[in-house]
C-alpha atoms as a PDB file:
ATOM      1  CA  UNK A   1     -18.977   3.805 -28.861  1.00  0.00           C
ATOM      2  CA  UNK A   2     -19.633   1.835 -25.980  1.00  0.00           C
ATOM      3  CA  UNK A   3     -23.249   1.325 -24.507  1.00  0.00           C
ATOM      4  CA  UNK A   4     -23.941  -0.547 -21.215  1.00  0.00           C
ATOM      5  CA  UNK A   5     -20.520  -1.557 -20.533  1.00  0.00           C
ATOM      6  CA  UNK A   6     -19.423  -2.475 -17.066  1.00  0.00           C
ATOM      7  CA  UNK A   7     -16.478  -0.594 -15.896  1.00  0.00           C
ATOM      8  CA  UNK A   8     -13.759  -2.052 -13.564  1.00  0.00           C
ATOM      9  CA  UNK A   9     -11.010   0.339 -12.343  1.00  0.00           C
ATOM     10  CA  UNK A  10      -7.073  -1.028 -11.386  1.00  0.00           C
ATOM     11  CA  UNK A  11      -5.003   0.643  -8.847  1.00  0.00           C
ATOM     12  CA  UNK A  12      -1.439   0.432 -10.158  1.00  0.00           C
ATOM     13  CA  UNK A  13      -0.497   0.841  -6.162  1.00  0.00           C
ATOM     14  CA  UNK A  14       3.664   2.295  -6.264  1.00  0.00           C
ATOM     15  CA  UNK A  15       6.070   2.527  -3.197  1.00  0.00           C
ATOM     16  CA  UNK A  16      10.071   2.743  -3.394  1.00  0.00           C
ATOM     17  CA  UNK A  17       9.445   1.979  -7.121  1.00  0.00           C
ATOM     18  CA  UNK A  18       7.917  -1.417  -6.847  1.00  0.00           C
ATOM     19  CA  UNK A  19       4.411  -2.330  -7.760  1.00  0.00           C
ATOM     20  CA  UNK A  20       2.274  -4.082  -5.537  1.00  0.00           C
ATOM     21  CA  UNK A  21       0.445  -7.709  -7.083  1.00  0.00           C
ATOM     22  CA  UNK A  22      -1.640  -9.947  -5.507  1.00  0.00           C
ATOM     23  CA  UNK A  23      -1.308 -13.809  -6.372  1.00  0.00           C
ATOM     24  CA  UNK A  24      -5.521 -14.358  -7.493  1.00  0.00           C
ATOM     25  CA  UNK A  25      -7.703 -16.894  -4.875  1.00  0.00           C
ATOM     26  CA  UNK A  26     -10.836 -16.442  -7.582  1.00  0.00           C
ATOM     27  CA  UNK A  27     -11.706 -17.234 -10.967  1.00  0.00           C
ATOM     28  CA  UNK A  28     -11.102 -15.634 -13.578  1.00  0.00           C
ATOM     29  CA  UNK A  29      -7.163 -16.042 -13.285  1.00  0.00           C
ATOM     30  CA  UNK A  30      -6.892 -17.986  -9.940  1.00  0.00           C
ATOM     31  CA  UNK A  31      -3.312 -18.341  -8.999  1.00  0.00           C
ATOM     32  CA  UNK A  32      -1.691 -15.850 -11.000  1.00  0.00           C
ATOM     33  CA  UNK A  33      -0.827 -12.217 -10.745  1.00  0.00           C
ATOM     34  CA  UNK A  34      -2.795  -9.189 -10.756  1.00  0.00           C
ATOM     35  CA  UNK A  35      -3.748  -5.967  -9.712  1.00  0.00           C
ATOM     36  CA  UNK A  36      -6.023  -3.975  -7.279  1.00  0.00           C
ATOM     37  CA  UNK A  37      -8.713  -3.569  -8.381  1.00  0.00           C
ATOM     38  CA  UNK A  38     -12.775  -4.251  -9.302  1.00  0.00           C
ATOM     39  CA  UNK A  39     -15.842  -3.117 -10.747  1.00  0.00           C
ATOM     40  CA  UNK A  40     -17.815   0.305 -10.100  1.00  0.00           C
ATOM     41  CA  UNK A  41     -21.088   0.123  -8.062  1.00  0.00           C
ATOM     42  CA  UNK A  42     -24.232   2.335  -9.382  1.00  0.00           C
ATOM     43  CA  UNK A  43     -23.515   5.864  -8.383  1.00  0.00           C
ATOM     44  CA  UNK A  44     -20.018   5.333  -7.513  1.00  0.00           C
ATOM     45  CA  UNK A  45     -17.498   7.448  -9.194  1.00  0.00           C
ATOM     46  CA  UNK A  46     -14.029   5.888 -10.509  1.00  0.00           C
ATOM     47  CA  UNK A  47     -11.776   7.994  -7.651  1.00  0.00           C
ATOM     48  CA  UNK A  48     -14.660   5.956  -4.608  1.00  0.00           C
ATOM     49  CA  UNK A  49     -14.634   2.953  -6.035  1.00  0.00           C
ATOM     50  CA  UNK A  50     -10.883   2.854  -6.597  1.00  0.00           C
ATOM     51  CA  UNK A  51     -10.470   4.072  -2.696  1.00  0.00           C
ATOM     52  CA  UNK A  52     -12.996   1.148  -1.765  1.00  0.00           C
ATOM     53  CA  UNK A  53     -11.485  -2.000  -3.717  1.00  0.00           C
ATOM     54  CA  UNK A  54      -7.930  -0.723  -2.287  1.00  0.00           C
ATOM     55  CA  UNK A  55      -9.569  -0.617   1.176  1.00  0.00           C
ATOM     56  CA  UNK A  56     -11.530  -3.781   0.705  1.00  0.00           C
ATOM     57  CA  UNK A  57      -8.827  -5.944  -0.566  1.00  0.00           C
ATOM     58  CA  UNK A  58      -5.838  -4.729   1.370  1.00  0.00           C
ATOM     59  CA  UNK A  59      -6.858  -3.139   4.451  1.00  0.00           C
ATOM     60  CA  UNK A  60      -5.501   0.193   2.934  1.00  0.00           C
ATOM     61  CA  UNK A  61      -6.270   3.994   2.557  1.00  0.00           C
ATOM     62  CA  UNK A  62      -5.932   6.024  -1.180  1.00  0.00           C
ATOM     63  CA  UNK A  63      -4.014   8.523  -0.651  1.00  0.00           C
ATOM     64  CA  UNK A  64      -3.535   9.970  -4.573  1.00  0.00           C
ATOM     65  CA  UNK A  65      -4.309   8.698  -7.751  1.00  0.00           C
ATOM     66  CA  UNK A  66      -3.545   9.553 -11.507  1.00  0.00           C
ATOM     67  CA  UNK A  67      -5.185   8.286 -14.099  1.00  0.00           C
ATOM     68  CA  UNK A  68      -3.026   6.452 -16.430  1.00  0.00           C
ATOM     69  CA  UNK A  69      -5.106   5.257 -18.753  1.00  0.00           C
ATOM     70  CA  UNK A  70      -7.792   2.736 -20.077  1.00  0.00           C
ATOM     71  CA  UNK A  71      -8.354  -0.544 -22.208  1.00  0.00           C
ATOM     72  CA  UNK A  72     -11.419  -2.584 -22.948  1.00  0.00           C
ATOM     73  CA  UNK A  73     -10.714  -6.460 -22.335  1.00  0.00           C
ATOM     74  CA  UNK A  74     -12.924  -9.651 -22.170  1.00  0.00           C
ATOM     75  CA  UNK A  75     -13.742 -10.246 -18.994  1.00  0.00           C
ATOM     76  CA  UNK A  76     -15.960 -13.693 -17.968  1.00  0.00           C
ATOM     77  CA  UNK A  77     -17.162 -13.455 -21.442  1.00  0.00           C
ATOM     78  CA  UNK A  78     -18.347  -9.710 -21.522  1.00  0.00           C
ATOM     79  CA  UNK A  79     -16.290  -6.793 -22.811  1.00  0.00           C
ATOM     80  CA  UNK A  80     -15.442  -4.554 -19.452  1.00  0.00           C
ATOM     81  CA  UNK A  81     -13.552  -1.333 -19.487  1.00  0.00           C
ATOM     82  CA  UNK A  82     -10.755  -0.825 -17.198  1.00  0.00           C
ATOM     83  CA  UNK A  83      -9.296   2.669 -16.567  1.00  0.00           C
ATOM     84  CA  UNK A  84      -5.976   2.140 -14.490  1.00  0.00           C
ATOM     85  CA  UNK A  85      -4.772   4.370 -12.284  1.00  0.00           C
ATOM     86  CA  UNK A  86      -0.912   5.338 -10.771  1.00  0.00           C
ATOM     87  CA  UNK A  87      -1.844   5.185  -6.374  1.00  0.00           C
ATOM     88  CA  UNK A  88      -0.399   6.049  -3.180  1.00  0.00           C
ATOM     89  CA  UNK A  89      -1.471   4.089  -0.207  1.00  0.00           C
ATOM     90  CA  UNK A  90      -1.146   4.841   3.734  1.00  0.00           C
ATOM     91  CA  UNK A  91      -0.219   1.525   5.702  1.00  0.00           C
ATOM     92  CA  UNK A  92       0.854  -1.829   5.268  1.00  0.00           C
ATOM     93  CA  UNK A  93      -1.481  -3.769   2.501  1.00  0.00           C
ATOM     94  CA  UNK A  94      -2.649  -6.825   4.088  1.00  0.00           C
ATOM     95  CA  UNK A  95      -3.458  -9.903   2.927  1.00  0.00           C
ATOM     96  CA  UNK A  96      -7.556 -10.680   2.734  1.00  0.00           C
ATOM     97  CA  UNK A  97      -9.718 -13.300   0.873  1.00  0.00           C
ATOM     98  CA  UNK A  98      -8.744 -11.912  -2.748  1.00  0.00           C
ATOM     99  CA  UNK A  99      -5.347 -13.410  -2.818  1.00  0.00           C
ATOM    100  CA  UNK A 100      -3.072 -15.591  -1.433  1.00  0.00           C
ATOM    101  CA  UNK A 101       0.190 -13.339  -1.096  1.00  0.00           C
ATOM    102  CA  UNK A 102       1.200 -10.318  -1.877  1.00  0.00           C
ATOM    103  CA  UNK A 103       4.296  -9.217  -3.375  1.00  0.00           C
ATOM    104  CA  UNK A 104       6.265  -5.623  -4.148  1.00  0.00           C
ATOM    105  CA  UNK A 105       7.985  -6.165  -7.078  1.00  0.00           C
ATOM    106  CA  UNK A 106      10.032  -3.963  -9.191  1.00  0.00           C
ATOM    107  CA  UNK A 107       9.466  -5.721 -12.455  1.00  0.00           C
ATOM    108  CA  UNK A 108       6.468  -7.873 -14.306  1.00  0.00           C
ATOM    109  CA  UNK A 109       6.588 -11.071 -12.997  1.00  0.00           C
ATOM    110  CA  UNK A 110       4.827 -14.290 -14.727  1.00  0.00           C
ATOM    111  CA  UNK A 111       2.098 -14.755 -15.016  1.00  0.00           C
ATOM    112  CA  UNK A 112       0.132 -12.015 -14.956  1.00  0.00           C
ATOM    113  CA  UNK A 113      -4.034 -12.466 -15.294  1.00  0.00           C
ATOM    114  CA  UNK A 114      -4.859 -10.035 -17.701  1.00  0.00           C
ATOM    115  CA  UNK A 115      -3.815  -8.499 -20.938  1.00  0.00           C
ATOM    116  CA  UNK A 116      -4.590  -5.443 -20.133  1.00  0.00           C
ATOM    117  CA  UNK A 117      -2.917  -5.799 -16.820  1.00  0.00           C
ATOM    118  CA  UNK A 118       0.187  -6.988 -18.730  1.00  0.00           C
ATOM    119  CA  UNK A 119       0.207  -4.051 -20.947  1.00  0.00           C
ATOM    120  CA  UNK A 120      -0.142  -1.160 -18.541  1.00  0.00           C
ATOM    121  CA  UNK A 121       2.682  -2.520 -16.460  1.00  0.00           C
ATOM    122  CA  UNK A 122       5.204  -3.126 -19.116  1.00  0.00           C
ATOM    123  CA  UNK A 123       4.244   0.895 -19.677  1.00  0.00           C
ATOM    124  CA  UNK A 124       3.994   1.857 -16.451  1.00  0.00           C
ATOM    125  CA  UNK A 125       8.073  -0.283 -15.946  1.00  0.00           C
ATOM    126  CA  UNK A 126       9.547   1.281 -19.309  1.00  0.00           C
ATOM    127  CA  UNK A 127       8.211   5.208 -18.536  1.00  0.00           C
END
């Protein structure tokens, strides 16, 4: 059971088969791979805070989402949960202060910042 834990959802965002990751400018994982993603605000639901990290990172709109599942991890030293979800975007992700490129990629590339991270793409890749 799980009592004041922070949630922080990831947007698993999918076009022509690839997955778009973003190489990390911050701390915790700085300079390698992750997700879309980040942590819900009080009296935000998962679906607008998903919708808000996507536009706030890459410039973009949701345009569906399907939950996919969820994981707890350590996460700056507290345990976080972090649903992930399968997204559609409208327009052309852009790059913004929370990384330093952005790449489609049709496969997990190295190295990825979080276990979790790591272990909904290798599912998300094999399915």
């Amino acid at each position: 059971m799980y009592q004041n834990v922070p949630v922080a959802v990831i947007a698993i965002i999918v076009r022509n088969k690839k997955v778009l990751l973003g190489r990390r400018n911050r701390n915790p994982g700085k300079g390698t791979w992750g997700l879309i993603g980040g942590f819900v605000e009080p009296g935000e639901s998962l679906e607008i805070t998903l919708a808000r990290e996507i536009e706030e990172e890459i410039n973009c709109l949701l345009v569906k989402s399907v939950y996919f599942g969820s994981l707890p991890e350590s996460y700056n030293g507290r345990i976080v949960l972090f649903p992930f979800f399968i997204c559609r975007i409208k327009g052309t992700p852009e790059l913004k202060e929370e990384h330093t490129e952005l790449i489609w990629t049709p496969k997990i590339i190295s190295p990825i910042a979080f276990p979790t991270e790591k272990t909904f793409l290798q599912k998300f890749f094999s399915g």
